[in-house]
PDB file of N, CA and C in Angstrom:
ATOM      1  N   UNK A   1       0.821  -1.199   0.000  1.00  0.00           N
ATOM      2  CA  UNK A   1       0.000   0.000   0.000  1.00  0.00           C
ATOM      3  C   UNK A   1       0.864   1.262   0.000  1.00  0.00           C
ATOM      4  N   UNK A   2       1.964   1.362   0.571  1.00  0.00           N
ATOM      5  CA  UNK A   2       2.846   2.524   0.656  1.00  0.00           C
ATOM      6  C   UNK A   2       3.398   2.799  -0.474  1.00  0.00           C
ATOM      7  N   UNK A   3       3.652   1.967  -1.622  1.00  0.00           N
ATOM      8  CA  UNK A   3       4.526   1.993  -2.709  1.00  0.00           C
ATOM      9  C   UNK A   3       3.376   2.335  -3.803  1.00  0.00           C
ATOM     10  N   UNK A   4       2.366   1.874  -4.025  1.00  0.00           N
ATOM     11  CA  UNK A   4       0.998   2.322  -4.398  1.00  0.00           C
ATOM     12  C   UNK A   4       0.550   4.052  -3.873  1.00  0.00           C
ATOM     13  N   UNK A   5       0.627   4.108  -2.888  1.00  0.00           N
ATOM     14  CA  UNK A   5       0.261   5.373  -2.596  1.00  0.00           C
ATOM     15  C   UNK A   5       1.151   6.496  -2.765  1.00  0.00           C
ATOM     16  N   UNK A   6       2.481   6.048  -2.731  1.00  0.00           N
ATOM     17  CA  UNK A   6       3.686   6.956  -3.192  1.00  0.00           C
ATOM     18  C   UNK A   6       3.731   7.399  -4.695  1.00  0.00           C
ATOM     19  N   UNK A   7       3.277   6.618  -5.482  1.00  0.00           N
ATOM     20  CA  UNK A   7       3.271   6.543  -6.777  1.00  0.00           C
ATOM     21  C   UNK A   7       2.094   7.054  -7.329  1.00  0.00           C
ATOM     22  N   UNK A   8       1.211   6.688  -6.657  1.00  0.00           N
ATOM     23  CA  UNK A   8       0.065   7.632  -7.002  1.00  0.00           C
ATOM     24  C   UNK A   8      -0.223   9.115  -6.519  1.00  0.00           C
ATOM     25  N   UNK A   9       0.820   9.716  -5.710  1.00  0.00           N
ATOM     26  CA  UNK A   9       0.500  10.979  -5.096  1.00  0.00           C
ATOM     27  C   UNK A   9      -0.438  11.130  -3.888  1.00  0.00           C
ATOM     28  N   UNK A  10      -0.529   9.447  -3.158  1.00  0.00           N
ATOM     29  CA  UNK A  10      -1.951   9.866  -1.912  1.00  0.00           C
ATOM     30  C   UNK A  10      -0.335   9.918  -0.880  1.00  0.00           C
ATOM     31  N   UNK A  11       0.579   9.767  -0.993  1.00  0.00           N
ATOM     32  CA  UNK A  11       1.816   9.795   0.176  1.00  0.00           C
ATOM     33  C   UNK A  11       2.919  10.640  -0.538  1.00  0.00           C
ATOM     34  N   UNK A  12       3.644  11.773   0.116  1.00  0.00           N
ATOM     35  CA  UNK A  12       4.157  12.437  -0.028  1.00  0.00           C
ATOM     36  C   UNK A  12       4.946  13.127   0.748  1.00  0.00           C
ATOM     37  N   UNK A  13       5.359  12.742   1.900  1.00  0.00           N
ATOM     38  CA  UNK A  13       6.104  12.558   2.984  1.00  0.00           C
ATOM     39  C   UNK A  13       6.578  11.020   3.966  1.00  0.00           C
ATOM     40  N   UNK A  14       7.606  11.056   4.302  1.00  0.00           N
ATOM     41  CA  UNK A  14       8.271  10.271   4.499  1.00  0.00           C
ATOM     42  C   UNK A  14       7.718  10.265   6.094  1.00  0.00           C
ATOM     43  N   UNK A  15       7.349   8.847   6.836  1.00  0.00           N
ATOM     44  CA  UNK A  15       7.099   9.509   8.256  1.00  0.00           C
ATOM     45  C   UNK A  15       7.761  10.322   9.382  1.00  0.00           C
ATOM     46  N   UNK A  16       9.343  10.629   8.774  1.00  0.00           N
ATOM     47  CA  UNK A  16      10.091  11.856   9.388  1.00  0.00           C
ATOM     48  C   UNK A  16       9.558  12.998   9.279  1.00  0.00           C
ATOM     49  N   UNK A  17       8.888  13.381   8.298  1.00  0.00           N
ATOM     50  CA  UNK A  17       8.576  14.228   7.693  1.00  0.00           C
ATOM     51  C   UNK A  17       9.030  15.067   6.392  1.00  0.00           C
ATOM     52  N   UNK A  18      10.006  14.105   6.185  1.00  0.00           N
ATOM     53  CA  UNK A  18      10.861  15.124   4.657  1.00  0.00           C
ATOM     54  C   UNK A  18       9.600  14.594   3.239  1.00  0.00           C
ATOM     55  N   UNK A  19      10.056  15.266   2.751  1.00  0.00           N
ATOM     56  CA  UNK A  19       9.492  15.022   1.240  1.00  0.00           C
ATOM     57  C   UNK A  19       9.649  13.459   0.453  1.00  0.00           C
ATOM     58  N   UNK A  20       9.189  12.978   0.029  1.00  0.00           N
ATOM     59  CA  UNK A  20       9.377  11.782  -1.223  1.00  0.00           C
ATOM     60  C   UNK A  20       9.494  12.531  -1.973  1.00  0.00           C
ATOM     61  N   UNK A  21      10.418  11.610  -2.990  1.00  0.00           N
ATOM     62  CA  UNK A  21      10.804  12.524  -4.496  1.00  0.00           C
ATOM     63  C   UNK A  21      10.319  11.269  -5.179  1.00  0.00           C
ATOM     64  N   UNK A  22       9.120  10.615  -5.952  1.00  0.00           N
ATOM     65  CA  UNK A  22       9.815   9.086  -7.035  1.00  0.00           C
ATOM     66  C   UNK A  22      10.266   9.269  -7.784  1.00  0.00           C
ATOM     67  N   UNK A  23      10.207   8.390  -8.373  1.00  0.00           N
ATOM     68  CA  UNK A  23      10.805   8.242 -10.065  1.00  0.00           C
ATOM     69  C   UNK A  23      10.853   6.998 -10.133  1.00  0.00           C
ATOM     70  N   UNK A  24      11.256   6.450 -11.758  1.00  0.00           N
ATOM     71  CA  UNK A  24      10.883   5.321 -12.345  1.00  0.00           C
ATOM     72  C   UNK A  24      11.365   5.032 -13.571  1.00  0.00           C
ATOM     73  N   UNK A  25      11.787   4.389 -14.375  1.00  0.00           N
ATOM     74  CA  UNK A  25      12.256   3.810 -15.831  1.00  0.00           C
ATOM     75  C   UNK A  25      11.079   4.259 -16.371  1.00  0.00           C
ATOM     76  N   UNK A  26      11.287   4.349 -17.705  1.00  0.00           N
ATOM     77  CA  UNK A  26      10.020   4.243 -18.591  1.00  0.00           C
ATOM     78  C   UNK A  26       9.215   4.085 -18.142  1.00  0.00           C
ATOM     79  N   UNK A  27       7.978   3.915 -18.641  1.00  0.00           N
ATOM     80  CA  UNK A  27       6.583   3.501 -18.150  1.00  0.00           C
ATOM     81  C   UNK A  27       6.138   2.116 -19.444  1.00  0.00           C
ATOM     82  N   UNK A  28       7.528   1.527 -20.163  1.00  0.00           N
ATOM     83  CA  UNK A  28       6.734   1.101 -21.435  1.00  0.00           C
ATOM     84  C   UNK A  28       7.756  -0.442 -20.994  1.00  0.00           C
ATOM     85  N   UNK A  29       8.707  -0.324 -20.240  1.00  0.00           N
ATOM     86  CA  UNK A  29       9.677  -1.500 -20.158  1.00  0.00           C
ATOM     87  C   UNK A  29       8.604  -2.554 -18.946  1.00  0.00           C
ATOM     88  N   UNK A  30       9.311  -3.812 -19.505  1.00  0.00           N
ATOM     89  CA  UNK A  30       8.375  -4.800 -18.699  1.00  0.00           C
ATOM     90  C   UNK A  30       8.234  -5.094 -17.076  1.00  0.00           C
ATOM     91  N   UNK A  31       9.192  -4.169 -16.584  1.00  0.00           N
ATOM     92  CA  UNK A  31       9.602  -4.106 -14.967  1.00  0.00           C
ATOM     93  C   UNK A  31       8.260  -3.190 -14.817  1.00  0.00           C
ATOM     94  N   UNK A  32       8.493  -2.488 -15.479  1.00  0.00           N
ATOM     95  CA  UNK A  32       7.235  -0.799 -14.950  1.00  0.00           C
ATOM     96  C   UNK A  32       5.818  -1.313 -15.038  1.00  0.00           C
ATOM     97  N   UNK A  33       5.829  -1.970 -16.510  1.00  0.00           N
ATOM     98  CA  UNK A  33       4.202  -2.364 -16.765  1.00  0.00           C
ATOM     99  C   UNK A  33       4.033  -3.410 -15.719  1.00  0.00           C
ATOM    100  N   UNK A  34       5.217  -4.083 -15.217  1.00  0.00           N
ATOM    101  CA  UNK A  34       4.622  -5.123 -13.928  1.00  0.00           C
ATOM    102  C   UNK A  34       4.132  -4.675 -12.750  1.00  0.00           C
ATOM    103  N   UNK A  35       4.927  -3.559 -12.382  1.00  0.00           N
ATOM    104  CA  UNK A  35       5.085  -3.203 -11.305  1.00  0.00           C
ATOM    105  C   UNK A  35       3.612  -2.169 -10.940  1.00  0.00           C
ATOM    106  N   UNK A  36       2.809  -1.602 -12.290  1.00  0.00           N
ATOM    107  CA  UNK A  36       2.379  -0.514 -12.139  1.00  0.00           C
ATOM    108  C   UNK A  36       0.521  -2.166 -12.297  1.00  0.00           C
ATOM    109  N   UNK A  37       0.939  -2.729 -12.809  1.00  0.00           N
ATOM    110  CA  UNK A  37      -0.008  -3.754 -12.910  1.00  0.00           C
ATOM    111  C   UNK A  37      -0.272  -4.333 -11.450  1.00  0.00           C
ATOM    112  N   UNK A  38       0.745  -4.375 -10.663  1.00  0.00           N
ATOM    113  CA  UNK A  38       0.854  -5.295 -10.046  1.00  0.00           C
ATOM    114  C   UNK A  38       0.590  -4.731  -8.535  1.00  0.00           C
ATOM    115  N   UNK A  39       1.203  -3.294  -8.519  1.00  0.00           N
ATOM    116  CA  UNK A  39       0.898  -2.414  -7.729  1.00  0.00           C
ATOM    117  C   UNK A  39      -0.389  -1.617  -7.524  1.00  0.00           C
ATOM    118  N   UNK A  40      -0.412  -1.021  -8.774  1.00  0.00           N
ATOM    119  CA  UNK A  40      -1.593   0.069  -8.904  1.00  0.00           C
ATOM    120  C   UNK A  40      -2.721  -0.571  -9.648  1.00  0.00           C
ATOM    121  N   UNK A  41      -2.862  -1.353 -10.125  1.00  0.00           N
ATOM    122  CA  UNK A  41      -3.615  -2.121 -10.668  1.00  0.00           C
ATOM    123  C   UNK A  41      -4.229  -1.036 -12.129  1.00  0.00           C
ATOM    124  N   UNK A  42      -3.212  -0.571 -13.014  1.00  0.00           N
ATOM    125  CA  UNK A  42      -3.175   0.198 -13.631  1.00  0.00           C
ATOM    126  C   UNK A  42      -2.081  -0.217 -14.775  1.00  0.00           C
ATOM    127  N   UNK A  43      -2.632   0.234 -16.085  1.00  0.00           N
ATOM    128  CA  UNK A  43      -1.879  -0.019 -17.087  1.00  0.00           C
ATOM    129  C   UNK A  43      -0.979   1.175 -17.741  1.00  0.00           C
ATOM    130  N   UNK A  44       0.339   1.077 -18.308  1.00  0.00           N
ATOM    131  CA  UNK A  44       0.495   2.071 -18.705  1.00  0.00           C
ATOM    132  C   UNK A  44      -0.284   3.533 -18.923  1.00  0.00           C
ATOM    133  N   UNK A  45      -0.809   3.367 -19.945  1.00  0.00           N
ATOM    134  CA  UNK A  45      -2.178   4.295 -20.155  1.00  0.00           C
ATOM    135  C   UNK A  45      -2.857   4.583 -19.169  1.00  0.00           C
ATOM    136  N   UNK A  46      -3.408   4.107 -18.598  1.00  0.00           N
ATOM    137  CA  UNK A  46      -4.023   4.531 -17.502  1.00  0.00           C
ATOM    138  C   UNK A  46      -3.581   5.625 -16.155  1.00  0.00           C
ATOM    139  N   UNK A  47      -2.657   5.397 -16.209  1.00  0.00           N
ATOM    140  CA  UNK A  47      -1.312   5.353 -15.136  1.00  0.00           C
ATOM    141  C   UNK A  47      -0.748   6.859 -15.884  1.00  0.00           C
ATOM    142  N   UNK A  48      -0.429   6.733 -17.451  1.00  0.00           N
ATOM    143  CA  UNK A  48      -0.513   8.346 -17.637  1.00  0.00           C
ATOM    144  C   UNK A  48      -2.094   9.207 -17.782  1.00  0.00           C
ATOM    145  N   UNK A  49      -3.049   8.826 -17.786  1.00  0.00           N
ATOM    146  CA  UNK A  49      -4.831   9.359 -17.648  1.00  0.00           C
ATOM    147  C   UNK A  49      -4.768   9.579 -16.153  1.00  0.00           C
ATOM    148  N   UNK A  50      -3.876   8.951 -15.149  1.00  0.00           N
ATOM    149  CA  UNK A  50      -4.330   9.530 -13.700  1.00  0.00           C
ATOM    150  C   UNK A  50      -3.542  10.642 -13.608  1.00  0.00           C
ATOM    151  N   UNK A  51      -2.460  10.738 -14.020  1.00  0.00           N
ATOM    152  CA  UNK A  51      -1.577  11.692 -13.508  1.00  0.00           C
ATOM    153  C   UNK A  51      -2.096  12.891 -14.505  1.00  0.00           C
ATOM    154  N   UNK A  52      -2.375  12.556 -15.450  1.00  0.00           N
ATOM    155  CA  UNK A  52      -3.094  14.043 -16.197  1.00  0.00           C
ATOM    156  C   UNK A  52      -4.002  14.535 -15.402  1.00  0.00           C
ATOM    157  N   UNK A  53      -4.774  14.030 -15.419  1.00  0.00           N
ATOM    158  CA  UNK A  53      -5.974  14.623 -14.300  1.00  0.00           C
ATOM    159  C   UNK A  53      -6.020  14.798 -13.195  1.00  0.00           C
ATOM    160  N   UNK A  54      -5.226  14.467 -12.632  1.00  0.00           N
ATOM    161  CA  UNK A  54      -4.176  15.264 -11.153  1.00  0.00           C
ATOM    162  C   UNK A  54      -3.665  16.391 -11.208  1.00  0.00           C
ATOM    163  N   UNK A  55      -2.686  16.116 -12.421  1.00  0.00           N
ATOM    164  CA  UNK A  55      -1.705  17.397 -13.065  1.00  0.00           C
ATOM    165  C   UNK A  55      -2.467  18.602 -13.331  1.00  0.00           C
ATOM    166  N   UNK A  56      -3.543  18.301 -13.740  1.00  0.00           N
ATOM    167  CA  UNK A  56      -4.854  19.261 -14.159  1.00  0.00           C
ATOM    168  C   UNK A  56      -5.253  20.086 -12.976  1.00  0.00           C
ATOM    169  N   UNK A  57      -5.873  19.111 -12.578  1.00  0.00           N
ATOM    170  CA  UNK A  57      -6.873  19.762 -10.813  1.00  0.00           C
ATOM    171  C   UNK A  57      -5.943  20.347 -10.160  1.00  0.00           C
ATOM    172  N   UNK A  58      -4.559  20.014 -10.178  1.00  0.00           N
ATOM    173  CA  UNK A  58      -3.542  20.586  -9.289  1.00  0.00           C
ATOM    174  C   UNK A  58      -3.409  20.159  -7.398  1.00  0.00           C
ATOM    175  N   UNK A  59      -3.341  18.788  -8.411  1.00  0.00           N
ATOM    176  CA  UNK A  59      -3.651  17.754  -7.045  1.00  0.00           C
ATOM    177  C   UNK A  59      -1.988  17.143  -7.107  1.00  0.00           C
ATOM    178  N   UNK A  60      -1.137  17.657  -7.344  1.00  0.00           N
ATOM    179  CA  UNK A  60       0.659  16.724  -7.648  1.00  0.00           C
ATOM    180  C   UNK A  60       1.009  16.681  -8.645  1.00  0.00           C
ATOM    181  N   UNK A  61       1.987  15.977  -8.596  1.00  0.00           N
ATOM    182  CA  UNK A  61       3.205  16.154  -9.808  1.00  0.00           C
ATOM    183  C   UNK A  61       3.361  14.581 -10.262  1.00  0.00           C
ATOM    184  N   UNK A  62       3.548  14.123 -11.201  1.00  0.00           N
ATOM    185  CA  UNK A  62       4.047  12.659 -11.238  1.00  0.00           C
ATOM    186  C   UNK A  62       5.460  12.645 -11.230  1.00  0.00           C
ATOM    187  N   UNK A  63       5.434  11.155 -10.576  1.00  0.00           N
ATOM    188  CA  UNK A  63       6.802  10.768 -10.430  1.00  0.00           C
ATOM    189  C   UNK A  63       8.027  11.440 -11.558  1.00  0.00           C
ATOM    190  N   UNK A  64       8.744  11.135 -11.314  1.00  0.00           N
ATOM    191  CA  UNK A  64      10.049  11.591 -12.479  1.00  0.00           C
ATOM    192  C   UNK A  64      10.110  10.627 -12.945  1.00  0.00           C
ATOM    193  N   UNK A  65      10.610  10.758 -14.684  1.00  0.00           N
ATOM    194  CA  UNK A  65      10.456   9.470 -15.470  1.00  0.00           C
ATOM    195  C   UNK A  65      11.996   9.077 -15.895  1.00  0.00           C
ATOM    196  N   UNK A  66      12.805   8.121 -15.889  1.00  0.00           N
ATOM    197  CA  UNK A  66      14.269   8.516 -16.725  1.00  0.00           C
ATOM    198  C   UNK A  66      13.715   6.835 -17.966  1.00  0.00           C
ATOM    199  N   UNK A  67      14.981   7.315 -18.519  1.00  0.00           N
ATOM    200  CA  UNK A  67      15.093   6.441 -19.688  1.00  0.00           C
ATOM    201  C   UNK A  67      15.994   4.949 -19.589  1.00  0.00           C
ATOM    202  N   UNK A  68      16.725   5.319 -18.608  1.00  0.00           N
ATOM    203  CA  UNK A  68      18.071   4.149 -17.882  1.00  0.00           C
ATOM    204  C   UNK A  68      17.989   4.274 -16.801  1.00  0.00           C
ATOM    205  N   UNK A  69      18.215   2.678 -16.157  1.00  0.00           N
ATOM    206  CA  UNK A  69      18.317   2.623 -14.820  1.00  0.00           C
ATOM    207  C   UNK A  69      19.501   3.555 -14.206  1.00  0.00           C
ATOM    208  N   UNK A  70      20.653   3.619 -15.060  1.00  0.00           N
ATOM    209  CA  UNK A  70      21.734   4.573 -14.661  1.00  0.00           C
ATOM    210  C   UNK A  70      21.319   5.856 -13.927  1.00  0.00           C
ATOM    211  N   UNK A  71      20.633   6.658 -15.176  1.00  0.00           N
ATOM    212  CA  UNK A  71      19.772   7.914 -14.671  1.00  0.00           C
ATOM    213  C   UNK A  71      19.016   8.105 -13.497  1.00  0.00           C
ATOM    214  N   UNK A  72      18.374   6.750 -13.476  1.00  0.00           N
ATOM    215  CA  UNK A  72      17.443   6.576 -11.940  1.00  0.00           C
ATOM    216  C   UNK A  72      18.199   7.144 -10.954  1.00  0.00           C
ATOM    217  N   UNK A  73      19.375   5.698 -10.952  1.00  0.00           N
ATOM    218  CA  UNK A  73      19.894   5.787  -9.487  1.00  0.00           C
ATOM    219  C   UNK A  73      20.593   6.870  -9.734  1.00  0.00           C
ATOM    220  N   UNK A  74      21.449   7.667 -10.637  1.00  0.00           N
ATOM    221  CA  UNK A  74      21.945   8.605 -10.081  1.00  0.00           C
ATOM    222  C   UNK A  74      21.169   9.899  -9.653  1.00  0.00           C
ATOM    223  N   UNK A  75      19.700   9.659  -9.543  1.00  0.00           N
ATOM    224  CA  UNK A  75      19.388  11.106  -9.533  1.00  0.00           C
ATOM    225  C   UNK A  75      18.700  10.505  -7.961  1.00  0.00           C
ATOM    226  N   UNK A  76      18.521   9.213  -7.608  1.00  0.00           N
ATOM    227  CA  UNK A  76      18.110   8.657  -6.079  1.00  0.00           C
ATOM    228  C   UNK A  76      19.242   8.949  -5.165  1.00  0.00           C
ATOM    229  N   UNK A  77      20.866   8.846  -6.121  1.00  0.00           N
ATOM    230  CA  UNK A  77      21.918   8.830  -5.167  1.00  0.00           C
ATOM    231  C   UNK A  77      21.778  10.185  -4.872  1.00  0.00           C
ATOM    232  N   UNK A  78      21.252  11.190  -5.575  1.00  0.00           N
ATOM    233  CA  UNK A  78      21.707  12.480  -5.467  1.00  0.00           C
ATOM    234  C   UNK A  78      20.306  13.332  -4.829  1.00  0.00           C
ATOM    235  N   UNK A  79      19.333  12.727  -4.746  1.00  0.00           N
ATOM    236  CA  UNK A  79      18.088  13.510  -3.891  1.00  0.00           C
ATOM    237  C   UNK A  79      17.764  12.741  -2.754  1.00  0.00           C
ATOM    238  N   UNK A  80      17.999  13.497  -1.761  1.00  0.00           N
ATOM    239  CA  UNK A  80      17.413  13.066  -0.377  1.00  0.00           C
ATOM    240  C   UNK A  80      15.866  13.314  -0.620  1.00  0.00           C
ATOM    241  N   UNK A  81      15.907  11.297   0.384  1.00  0.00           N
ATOM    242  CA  UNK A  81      14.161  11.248   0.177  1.00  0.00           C
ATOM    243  C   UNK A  81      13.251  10.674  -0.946  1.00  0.00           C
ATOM    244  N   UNK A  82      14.349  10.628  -1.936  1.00  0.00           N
ATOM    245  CA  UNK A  82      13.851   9.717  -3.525  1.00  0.00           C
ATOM    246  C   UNK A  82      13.987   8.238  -3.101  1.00  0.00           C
ATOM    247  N   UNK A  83      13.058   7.715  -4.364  1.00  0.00           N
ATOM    248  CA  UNK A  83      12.562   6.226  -3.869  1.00  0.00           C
ATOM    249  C   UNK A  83      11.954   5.635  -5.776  1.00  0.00           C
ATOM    250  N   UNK A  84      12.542   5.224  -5.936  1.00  0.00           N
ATOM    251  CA  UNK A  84      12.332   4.658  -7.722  1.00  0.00           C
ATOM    252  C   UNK A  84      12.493   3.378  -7.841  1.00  0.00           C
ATOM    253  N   UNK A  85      11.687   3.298  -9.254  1.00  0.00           N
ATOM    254  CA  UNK A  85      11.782   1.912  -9.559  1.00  0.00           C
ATOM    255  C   UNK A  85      13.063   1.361 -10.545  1.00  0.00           C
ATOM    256  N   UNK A  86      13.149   0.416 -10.896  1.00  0.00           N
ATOM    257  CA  UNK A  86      14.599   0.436 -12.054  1.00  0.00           C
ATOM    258  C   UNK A  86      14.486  -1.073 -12.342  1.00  0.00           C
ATOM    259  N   UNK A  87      15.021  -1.106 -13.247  1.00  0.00           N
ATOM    260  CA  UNK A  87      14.599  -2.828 -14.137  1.00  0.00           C
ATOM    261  C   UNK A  87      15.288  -3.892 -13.723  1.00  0.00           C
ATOM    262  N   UNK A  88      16.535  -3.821 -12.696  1.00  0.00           N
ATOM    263  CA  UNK A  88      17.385  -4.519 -12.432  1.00  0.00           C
ATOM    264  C   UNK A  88      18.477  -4.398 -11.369  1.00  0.00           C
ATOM    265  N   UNK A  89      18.964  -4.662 -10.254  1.00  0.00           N
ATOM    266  CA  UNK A  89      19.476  -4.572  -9.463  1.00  0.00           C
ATOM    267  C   UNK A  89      21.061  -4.076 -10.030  1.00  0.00           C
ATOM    268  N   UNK A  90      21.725  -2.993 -10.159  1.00  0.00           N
ATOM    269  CA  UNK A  90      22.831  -2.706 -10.514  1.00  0.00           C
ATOM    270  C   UNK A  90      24.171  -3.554  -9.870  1.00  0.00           C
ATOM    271  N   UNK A  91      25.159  -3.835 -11.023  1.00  0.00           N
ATOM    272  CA  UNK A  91      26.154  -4.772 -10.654  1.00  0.00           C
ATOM    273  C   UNK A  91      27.104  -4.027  -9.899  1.00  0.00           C
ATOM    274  N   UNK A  92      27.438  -2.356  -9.829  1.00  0.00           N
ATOM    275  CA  UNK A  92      28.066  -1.648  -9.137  1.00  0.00           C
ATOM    276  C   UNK A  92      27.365  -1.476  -7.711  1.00  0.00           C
ATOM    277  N   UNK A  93      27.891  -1.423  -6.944  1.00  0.00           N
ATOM    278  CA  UNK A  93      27.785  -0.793  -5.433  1.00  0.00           C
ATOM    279  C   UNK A  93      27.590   0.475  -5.111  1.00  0.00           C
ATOM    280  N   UNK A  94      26.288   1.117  -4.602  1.00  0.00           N
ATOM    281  CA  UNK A  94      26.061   2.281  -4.369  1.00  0.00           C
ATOM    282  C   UNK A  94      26.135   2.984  -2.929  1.00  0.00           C
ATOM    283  N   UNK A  95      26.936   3.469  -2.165  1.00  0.00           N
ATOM    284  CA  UNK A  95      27.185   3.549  -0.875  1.00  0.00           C
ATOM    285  C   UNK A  95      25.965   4.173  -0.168  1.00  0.00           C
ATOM    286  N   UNK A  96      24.728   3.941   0.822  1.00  0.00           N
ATOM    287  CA  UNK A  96      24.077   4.514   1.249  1.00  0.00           C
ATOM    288  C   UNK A  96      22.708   4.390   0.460  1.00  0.00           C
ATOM    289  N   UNK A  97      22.932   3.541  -0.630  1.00  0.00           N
ATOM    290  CA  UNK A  97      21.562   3.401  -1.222  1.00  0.00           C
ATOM    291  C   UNK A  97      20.580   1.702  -1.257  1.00  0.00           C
ATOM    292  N   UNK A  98      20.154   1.616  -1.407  1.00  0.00           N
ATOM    293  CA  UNK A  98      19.272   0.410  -0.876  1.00  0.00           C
ATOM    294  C   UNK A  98      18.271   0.002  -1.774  1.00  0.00           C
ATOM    295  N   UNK A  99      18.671  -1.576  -2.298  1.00  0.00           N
ATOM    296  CA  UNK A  99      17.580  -1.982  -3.686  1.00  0.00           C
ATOM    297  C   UNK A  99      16.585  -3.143  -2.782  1.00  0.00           C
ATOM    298  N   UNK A 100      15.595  -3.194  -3.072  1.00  0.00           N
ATOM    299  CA  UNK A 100      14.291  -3.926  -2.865  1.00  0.00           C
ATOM    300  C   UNK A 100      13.899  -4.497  -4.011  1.00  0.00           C
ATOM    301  N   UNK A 101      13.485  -5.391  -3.862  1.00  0.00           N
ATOM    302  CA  UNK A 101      11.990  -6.485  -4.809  1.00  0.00           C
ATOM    303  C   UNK A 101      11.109  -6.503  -4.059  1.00  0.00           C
ATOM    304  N   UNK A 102      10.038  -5.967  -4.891  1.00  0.00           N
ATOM    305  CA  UNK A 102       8.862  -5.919  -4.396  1.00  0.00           C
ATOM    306  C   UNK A 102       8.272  -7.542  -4.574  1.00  0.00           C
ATOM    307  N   UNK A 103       7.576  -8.356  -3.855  1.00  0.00           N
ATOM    308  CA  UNK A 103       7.257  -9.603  -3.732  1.00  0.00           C
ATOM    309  C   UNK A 103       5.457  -9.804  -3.377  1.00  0.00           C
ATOM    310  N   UNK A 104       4.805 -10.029  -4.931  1.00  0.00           N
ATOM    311  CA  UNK A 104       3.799  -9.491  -4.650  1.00  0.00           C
ATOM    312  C   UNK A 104       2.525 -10.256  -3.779  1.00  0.00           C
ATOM    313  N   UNK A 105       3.296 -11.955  -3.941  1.00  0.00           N
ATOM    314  CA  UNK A 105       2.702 -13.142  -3.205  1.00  0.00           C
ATOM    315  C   UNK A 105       2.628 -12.428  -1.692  1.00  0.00           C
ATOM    316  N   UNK A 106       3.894 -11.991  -1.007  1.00  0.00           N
ATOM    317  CA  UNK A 106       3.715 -11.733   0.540  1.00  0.00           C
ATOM    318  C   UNK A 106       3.446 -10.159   1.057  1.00  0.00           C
ATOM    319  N   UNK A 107       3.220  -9.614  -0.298  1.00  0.00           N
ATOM    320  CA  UNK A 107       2.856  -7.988  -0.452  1.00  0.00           C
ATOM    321  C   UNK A 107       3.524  -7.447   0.706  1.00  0.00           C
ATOM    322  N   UNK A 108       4.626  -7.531   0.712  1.00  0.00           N
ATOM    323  CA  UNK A 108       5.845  -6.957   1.242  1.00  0.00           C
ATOM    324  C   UNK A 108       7.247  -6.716   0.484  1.00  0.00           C
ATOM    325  N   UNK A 109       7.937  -5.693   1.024  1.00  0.00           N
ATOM    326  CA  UNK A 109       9.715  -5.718  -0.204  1.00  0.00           C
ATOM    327  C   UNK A 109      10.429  -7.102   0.784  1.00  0.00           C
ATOM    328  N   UNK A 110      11.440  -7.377   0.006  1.00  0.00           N
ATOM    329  CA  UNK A 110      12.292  -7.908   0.380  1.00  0.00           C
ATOM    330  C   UNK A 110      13.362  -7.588   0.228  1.00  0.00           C
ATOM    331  N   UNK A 111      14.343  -7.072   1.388  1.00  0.00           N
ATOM    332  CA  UNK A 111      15.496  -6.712   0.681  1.00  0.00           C
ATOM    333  C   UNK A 111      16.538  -7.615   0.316  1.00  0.00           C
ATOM    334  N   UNK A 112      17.453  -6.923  -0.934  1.00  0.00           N
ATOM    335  CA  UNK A 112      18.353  -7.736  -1.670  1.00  0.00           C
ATOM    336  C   UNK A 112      19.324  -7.711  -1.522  1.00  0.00           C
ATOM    337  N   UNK A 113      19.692  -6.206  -1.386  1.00  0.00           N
ATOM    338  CA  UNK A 113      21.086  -5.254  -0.687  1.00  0.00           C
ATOM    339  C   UNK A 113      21.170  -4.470  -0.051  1.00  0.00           C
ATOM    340  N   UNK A 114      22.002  -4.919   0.968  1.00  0.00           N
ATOM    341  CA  UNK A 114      22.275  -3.551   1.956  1.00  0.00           C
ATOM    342  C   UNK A 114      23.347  -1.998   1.120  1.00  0.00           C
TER     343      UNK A 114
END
């Protein structure tokens, strides 16, 4: 529910209180369409029809979109409070950053790396 609600704009603070920043790969690669299926129960399309009409009413912003997982993480390594999706667990080591699989059988993350 937290990763759903982050993504959809109903969560927007962190329970410290700082800001969430998301972001995400494409919206067209098969990680995203799973994740946004699997999560939001929303299809590509759809998923850009909510955020228009958010964007509209002036109800939030959608997530940030990049094109490479590279882009992701470097813009997660570099914003406090960001939280994205990415197609694949990177073979480099990121100091201070932290990858999850979402596991949708026990609808909980699991982590992969510290």
């Amino acid at each position: 529910k937290d990763l759903r609600d982050i993504f959809l704009g109903h969560r927007v603070l962190w329970r410290n209180g700082d800001r969430i920043f998301p972001a995400h790969i494409n919206k067209k690669t098969a990680q995203m369409v799973t994740f946004l299926s699997d999560v939001t129960s929303m299809t590509p399309r759809q998923y850009n029809k909510y955020w228009r009409r958010r964007l509209f009413s002036g109800k939030g912003h959608p997530p940030i979109e990049f094109d490479s997982d590279k882009k992701v993480i470097d813009y997660v390594f570099k914003t406090e409070g960001a939280i994205a999706l990415i197609s694949k667990k990177p073979n480099v080591e990121y100091k201070g950053l932290y990858f999850f699989k979402p596991i949708k059988d026990e609808e909980r993350l699991n982590l992969i790396q510290d």
